[in-house]
PDB file of N, CA and C in Angstrom:
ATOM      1  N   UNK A   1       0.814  -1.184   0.000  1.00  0.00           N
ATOM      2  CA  UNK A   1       0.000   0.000   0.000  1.00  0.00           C
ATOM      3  C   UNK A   1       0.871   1.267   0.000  1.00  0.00           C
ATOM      4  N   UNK A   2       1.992   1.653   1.199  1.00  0.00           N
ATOM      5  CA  UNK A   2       2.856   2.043   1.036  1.00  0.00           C
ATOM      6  C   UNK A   2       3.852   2.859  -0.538  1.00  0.00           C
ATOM      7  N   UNK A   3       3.986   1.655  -1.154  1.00  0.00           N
ATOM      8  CA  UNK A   3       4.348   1.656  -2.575  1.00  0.00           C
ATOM      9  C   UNK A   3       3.558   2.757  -3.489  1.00  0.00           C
ATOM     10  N   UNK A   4       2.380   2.412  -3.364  1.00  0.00           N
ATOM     11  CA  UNK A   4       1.243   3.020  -4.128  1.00  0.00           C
ATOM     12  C   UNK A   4       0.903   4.338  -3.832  1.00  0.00           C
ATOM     13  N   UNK A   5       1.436   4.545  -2.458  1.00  0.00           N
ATOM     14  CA  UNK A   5       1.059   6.161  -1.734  1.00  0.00           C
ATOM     15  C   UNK A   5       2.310   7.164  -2.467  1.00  0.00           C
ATOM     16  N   UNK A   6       3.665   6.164  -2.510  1.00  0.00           N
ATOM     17  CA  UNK A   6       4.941   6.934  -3.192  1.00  0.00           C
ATOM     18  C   UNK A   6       4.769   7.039  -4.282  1.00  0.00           C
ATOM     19  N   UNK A   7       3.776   6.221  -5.406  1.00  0.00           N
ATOM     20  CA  UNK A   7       3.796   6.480  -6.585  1.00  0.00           C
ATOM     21  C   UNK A   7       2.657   7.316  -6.848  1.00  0.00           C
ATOM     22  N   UNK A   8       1.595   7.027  -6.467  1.00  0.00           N
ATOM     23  CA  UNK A   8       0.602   8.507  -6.442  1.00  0.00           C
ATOM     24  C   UNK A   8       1.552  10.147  -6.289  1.00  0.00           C
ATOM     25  N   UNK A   9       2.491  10.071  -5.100  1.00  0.00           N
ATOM     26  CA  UNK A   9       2.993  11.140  -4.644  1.00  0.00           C
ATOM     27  C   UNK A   9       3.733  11.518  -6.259  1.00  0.00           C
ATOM     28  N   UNK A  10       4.397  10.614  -6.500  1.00  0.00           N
ATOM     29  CA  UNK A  10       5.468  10.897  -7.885  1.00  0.00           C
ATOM     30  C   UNK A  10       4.795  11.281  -8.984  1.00  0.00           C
ATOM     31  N   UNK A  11       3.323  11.047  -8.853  1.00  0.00           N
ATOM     32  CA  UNK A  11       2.653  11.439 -10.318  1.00  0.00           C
ATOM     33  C   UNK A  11       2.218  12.860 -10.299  1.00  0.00           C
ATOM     34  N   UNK A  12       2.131  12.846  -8.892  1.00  0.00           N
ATOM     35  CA  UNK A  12       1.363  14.099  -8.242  1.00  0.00           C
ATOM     36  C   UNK A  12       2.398  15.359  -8.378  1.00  0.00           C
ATOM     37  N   UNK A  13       3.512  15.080  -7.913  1.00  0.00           N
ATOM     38  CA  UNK A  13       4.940  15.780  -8.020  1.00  0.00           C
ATOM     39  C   UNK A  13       5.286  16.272  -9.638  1.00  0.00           C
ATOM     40  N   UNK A  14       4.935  15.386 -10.432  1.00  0.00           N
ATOM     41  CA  UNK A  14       5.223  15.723 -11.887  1.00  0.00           C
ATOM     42  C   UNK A  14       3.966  16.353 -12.845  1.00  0.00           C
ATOM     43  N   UNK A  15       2.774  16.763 -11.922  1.00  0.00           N
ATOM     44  CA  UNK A  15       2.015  16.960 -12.771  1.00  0.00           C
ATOM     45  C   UNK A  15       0.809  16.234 -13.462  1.00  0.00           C
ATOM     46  N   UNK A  16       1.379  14.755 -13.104  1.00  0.00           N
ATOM     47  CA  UNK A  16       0.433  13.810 -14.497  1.00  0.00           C
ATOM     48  C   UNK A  16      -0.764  13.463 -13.448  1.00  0.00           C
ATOM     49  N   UNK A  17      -1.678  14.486 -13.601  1.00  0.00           N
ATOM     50  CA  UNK A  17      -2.571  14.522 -12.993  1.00  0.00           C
ATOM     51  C   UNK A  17      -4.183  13.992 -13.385  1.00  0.00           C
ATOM     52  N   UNK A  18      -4.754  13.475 -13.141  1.00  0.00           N
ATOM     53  CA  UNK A  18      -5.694  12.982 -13.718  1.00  0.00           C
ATOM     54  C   UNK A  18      -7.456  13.834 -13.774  1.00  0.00           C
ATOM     55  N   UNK A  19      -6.993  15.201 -13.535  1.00  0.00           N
ATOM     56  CA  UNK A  19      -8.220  15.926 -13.447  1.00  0.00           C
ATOM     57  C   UNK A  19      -8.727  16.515 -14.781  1.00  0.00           C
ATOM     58  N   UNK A  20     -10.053  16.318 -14.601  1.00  0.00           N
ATOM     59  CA  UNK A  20     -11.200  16.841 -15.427  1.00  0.00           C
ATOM     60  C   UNK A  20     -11.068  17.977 -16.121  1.00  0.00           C
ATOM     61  N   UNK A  21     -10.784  18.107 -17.262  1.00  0.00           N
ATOM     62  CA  UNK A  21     -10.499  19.537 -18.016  1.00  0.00           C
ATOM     63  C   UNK A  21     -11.586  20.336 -17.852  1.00  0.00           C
ATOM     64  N   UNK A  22     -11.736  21.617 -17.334  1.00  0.00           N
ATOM     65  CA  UNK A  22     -13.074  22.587 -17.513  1.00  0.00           C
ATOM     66  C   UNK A  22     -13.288  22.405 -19.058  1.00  0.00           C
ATOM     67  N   UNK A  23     -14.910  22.106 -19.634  1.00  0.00           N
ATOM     68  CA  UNK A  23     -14.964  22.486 -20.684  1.00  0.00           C
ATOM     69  C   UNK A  23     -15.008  24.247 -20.923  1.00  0.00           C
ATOM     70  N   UNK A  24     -15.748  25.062 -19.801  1.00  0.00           N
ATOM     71  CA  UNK A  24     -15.583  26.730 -20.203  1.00  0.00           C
ATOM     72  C   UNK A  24     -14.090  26.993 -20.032  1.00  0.00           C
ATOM     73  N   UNK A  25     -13.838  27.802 -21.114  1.00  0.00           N
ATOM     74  CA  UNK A  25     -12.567  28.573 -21.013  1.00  0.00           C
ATOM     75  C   UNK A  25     -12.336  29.130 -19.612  1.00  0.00           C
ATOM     76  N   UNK A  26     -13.349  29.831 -19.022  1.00  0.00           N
ATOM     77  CA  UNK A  26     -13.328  30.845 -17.794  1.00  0.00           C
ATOM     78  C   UNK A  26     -13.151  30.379 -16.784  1.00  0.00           C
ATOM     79  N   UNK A  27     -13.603  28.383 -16.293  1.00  0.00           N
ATOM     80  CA  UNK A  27     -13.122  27.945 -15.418  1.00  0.00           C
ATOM     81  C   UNK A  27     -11.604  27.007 -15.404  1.00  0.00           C
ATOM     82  N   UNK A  28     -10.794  27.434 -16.546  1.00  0.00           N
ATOM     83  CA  UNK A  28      -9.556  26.362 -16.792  1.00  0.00           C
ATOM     84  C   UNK A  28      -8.283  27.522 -15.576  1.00  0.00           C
ATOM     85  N   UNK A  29      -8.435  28.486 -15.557  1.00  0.00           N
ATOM     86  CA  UNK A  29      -7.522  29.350 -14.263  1.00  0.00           C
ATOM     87  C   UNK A  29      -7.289  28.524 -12.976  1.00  0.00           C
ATOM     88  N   UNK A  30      -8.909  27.943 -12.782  1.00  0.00           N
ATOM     89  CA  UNK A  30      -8.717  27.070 -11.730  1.00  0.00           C
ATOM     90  C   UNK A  30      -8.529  25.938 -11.769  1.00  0.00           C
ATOM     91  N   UNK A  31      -8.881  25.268 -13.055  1.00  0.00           N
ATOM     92  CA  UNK A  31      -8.199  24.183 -12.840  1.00  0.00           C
ATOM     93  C   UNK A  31      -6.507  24.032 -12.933  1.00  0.00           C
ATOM     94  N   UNK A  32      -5.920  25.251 -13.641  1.00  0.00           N
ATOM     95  CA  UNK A  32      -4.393  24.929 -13.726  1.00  0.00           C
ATOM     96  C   UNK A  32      -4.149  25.921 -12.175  1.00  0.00           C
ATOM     97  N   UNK A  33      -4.886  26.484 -11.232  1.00  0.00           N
ATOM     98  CA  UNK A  33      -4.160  26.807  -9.906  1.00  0.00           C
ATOM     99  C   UNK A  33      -4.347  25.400  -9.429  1.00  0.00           C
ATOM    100  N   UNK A  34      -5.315  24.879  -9.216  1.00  0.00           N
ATOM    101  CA  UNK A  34      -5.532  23.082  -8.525  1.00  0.00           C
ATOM    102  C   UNK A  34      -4.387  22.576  -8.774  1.00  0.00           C
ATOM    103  N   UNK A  35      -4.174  22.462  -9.748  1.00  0.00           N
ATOM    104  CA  UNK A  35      -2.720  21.221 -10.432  1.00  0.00           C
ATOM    105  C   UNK A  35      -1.827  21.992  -9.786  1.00  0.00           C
ATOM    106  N   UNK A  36      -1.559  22.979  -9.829  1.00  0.00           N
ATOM    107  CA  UNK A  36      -0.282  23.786  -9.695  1.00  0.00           C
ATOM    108  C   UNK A  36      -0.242  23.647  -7.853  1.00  0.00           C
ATOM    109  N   UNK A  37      -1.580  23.331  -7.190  1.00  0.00           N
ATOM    110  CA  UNK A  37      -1.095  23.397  -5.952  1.00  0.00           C
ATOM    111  C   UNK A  37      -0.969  22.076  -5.599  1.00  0.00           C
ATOM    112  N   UNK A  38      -1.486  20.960  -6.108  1.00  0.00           N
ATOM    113  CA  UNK A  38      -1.095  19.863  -5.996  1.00  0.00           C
ATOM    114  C   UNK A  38       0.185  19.375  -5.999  1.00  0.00           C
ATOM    115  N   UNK A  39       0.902  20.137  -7.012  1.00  0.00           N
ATOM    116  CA  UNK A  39       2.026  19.762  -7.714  1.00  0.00           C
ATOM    117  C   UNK A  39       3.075  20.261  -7.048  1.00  0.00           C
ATOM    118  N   UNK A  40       2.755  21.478  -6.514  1.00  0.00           N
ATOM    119  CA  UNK A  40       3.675  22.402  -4.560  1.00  0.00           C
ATOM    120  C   UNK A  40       3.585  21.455  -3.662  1.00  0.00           C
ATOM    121  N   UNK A  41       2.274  20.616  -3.120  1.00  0.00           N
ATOM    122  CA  UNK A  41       1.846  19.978  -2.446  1.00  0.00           C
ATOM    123  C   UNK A  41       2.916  18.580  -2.274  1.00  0.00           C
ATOM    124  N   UNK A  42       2.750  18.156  -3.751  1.00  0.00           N
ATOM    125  CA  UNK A  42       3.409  16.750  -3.249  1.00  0.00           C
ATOM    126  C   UNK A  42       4.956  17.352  -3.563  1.00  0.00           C
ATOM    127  N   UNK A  43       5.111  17.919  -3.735  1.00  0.00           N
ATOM    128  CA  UNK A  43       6.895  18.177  -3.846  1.00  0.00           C
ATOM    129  C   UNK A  43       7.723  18.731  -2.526  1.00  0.00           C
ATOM    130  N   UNK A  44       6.744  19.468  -1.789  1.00  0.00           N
ATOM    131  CA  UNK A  44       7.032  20.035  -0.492  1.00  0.00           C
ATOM    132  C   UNK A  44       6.457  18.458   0.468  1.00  0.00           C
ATOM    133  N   UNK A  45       5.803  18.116   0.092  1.00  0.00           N
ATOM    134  CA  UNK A  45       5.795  15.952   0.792  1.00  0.00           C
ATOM    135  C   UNK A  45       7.416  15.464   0.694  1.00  0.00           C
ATOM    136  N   UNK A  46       7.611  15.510  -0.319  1.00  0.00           N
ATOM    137  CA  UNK A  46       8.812  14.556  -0.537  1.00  0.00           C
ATOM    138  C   UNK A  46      10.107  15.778  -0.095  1.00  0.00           C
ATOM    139  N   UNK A  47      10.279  16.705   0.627  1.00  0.00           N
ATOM    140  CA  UNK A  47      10.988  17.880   0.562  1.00  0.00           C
ATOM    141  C   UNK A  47      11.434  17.720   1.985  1.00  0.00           C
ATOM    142  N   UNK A  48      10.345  17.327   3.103  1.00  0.00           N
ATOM    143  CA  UNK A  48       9.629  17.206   4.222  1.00  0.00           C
ATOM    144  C   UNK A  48      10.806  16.702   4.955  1.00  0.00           C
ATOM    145  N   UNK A  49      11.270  17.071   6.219  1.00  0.00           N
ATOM    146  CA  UNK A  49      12.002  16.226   7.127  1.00  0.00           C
ATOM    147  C   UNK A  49      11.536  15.670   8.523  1.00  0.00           C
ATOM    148  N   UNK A  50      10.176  15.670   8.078  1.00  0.00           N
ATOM    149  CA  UNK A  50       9.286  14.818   8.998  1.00  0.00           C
ATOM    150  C   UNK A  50       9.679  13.519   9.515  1.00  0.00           C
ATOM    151  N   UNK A  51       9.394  13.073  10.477  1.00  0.00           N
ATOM    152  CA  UNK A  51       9.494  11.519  10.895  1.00  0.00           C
ATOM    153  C   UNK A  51       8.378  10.948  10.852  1.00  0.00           C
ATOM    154  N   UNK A  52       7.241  11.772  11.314  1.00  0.00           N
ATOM    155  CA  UNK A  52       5.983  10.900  11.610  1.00  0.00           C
ATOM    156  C   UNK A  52       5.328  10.139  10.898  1.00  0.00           C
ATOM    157  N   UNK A  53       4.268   9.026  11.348  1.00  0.00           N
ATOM    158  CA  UNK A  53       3.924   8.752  10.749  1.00  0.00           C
ATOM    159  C   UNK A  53       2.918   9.504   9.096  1.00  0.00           C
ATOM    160  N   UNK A  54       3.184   8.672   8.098  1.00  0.00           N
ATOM    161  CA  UNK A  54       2.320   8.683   6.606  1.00  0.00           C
ATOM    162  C   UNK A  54       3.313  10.018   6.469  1.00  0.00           C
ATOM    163  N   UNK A  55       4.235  10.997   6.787  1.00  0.00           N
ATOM    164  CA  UNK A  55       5.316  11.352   6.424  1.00  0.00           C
ATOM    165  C   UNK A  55       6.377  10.761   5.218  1.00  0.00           C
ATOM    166  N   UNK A  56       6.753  11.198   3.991  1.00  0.00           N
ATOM    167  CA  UNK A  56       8.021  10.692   3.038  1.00  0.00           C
ATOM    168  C   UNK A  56       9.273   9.513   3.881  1.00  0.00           C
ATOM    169  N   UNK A  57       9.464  10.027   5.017  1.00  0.00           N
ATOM    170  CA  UNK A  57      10.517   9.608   5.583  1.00  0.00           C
ATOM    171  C   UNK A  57       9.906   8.296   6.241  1.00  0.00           C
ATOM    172  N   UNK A  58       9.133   8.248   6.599  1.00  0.00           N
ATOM    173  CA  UNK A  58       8.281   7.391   7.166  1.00  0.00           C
ATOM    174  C   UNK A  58       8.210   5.981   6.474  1.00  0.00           C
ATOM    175  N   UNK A  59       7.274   6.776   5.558  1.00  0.00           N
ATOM    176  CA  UNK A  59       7.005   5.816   4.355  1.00  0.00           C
ATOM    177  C   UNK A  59       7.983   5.030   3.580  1.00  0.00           C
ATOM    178  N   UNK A  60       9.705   5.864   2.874  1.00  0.00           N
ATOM    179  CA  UNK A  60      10.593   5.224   2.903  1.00  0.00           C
ATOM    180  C   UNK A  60      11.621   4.333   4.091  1.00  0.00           C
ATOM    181  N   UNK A  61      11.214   4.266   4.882  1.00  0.00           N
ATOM    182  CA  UNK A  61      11.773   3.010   6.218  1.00  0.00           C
ATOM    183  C   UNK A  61      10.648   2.213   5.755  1.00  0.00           C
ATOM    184  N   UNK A  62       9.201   2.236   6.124  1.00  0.00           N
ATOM    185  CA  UNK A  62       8.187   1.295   6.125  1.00  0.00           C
ATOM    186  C   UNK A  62       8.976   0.453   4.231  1.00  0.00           C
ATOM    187  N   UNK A  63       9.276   1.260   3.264  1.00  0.00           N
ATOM    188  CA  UNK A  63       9.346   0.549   2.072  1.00  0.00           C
ATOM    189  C   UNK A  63      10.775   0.175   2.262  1.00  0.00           C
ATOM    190  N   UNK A  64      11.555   0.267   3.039  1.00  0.00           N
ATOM    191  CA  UNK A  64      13.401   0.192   3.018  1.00  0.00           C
ATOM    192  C   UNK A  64      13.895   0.401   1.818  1.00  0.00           C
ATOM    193  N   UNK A  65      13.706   1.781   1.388  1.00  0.00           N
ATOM    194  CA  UNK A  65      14.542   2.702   0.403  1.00  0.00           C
ATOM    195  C   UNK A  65      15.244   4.194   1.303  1.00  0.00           C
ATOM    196  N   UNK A  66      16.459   4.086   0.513  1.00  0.00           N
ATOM    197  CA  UNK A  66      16.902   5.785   0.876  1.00  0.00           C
ATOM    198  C   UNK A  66      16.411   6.767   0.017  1.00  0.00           C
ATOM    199  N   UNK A  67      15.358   7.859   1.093  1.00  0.00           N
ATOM    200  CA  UNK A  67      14.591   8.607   0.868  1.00  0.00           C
ATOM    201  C   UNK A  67      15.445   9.981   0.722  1.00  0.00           C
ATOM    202  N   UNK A  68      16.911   9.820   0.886  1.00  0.00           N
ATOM    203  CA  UNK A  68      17.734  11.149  -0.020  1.00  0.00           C
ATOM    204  C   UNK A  68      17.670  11.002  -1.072  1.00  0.00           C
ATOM    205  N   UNK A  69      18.193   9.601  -1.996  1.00  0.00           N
ATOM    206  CA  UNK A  69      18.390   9.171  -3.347  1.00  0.00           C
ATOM    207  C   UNK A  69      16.747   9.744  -4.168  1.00  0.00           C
ATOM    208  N   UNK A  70      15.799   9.516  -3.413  1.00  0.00           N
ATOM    209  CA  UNK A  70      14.389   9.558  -3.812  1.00  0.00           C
ATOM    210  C   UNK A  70      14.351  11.006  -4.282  1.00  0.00           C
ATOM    211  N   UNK A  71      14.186  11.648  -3.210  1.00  0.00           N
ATOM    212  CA  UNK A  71      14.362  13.141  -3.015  1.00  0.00           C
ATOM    213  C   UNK A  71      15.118  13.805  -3.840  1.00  0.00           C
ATOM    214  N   UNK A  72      16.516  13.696  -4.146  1.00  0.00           N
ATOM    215  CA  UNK A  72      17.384  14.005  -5.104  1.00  0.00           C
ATOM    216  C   UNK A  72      16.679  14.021  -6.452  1.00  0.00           C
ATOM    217  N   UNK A  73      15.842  12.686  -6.770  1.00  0.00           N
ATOM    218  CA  UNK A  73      15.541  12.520  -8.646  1.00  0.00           C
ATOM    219  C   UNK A  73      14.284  13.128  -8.529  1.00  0.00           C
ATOM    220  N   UNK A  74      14.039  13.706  -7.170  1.00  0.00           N
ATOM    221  CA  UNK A  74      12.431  14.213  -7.805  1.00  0.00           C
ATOM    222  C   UNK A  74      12.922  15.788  -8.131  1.00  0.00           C
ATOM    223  N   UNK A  75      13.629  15.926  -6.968  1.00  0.00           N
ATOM    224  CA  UNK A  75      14.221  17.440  -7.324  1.00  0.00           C
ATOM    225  C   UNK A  75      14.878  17.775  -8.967  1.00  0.00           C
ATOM    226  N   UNK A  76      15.276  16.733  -9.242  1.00  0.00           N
ATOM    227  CA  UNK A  76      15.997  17.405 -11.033  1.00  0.00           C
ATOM    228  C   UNK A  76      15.051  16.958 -11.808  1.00  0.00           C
ATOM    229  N   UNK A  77      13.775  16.501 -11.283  1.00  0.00           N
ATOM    230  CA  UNK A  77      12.721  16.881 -12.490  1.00  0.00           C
ATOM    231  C   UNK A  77      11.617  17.649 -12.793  1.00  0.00           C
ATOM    232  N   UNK A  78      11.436  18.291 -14.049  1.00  0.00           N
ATOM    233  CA  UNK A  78      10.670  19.520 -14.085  1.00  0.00           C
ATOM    234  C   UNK A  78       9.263  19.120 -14.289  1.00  0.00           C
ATOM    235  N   UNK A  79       8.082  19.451 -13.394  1.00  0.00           N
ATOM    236  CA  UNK A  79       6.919  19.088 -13.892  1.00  0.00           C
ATOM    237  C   UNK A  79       6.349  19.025 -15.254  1.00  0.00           C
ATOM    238  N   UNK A  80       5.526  18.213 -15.664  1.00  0.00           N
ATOM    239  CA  UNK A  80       4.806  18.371 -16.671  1.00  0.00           C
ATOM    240  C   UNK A  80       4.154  19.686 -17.236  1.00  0.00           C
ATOM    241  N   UNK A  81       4.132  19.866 -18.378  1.00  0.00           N
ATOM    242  CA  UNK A  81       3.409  21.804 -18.523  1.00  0.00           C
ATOM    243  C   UNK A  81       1.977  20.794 -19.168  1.00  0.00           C
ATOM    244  N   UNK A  82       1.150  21.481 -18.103  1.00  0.00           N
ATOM    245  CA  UNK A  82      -0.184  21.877 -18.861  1.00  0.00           C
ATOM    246  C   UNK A  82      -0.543  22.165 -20.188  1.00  0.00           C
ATOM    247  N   UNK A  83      -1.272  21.271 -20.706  1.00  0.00           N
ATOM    248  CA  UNK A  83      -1.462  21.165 -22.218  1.00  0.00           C
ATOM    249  C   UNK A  83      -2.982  21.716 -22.718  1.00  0.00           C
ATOM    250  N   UNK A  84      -3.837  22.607 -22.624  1.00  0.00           N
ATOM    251  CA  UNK A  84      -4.943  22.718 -22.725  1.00  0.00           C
ATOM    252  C   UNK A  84      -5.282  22.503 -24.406  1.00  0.00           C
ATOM    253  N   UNK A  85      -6.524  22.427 -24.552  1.00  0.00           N
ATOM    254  CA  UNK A  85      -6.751  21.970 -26.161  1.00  0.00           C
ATOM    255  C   UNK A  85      -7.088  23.960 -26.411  1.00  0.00           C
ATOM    256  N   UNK A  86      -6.612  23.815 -28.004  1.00  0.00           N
ATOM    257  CA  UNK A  86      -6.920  25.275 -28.604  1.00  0.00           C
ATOM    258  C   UNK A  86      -8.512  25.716 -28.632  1.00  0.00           C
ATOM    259  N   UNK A  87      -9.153  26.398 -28.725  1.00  0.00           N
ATOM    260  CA  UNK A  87     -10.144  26.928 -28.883  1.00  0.00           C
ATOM    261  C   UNK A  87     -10.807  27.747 -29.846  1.00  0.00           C
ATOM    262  N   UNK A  88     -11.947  27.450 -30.005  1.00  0.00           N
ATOM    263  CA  UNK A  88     -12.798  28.391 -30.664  1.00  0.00           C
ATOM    264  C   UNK A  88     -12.854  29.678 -30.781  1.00  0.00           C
ATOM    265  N   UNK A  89     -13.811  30.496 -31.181  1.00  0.00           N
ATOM    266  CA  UNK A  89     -13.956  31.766 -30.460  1.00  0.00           C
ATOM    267  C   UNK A  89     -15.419  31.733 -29.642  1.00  0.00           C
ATOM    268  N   UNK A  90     -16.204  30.697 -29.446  1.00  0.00           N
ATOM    269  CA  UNK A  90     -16.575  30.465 -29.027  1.00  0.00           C
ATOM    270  C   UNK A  90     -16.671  29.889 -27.315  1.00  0.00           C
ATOM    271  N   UNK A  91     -15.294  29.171 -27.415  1.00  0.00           N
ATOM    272  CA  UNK A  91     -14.586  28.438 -26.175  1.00  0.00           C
ATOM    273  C   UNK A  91     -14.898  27.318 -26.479  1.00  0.00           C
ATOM    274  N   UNK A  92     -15.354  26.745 -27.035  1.00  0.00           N
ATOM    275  CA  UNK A  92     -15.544  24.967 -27.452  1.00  0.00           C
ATOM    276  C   UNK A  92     -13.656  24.574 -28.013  1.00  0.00           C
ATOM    277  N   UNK A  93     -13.501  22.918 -27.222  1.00  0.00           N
ATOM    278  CA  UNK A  93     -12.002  22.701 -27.987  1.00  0.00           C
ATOM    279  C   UNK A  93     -12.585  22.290 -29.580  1.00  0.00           C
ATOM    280  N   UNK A  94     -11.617  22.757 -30.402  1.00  0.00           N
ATOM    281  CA  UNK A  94     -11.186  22.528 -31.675  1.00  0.00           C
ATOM    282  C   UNK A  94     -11.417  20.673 -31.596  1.00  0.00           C
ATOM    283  N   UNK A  95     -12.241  19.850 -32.768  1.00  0.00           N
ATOM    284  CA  UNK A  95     -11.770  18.768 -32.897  1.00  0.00           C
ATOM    285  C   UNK A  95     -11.314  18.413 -34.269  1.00  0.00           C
ATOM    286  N   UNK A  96     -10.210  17.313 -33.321  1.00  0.00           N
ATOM    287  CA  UNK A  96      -9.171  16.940 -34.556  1.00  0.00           C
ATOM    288  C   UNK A  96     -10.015  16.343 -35.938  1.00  0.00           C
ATOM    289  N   UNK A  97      -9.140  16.184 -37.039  1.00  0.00           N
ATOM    290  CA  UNK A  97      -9.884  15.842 -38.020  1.00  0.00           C
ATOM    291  C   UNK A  97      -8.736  14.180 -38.156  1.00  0.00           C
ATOM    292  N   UNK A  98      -9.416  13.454 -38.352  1.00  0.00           N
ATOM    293  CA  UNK A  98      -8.722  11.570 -38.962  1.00  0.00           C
ATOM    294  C   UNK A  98      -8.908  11.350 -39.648  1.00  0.00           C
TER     295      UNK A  98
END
C-alpha cells in the first residue's frame, strides 16, 4: 500500500494529474491553480524532514529505500506543462480531423 502512496505522490509531483479539463474557457484558471497546488503539495511531501507517521521519511523506512536518493531525482525533475486543447472563439475545444 505504502508503494502506491509513493507512486501517487510521484505522479502528483510531476504533474500527471488525472483531473477533469473545464470544458468553459473561464473555469480552466482554476483548474491549472488546482494542479499547480497539488504539484507544490506533493513536492514540499517529498521535501519534508518529517518523521511521523504517513510522512516521506516514514514511508521510505516502512518501504526500506533511501529517501535522499528519492528526493534528489524528484528534485531534477521539471513538472509536466499543462497542455490545454486550442479553442474556438466560441470556447468549445477545436476537434481533430482523422
Amino acid at each position: 500500500m505504502w508503494g502506491a502512496v509513493l507512486a501517487l505522490a510521484y505522479e502528483d509531483a510531476l504533474g500527471n494529474l488525472m483531473l477533469r479539463l473545464p470544458r468553459k474557457v473561464s473555469e480552466r484558471k482554476y483548474y491549472l491553480d488546482r494542479r499547480n497546488l497539488i504539484i507544490e503539495d506533493a513536492r514540499s511531501w517529498f521535501n519534508s524532514t518529517r518523521q511521523d507517521t504517513t510522512s516521506f521519511n516514514w514511508v521510505c523506512s516502512v518501504l526500506d529505500i533511501d529517501p535522499g536518493r528519492v528526493r534528489d531525482y524528484i528534485n531534477t525533475l521539471e513538472p509536466i506543462q499543462a497542455k490545454l486543447p486550442k479553442t474556438h472563439k466560441k470556447g468549445r475545444p477545436r476537434k481533430h480531423r482523422t
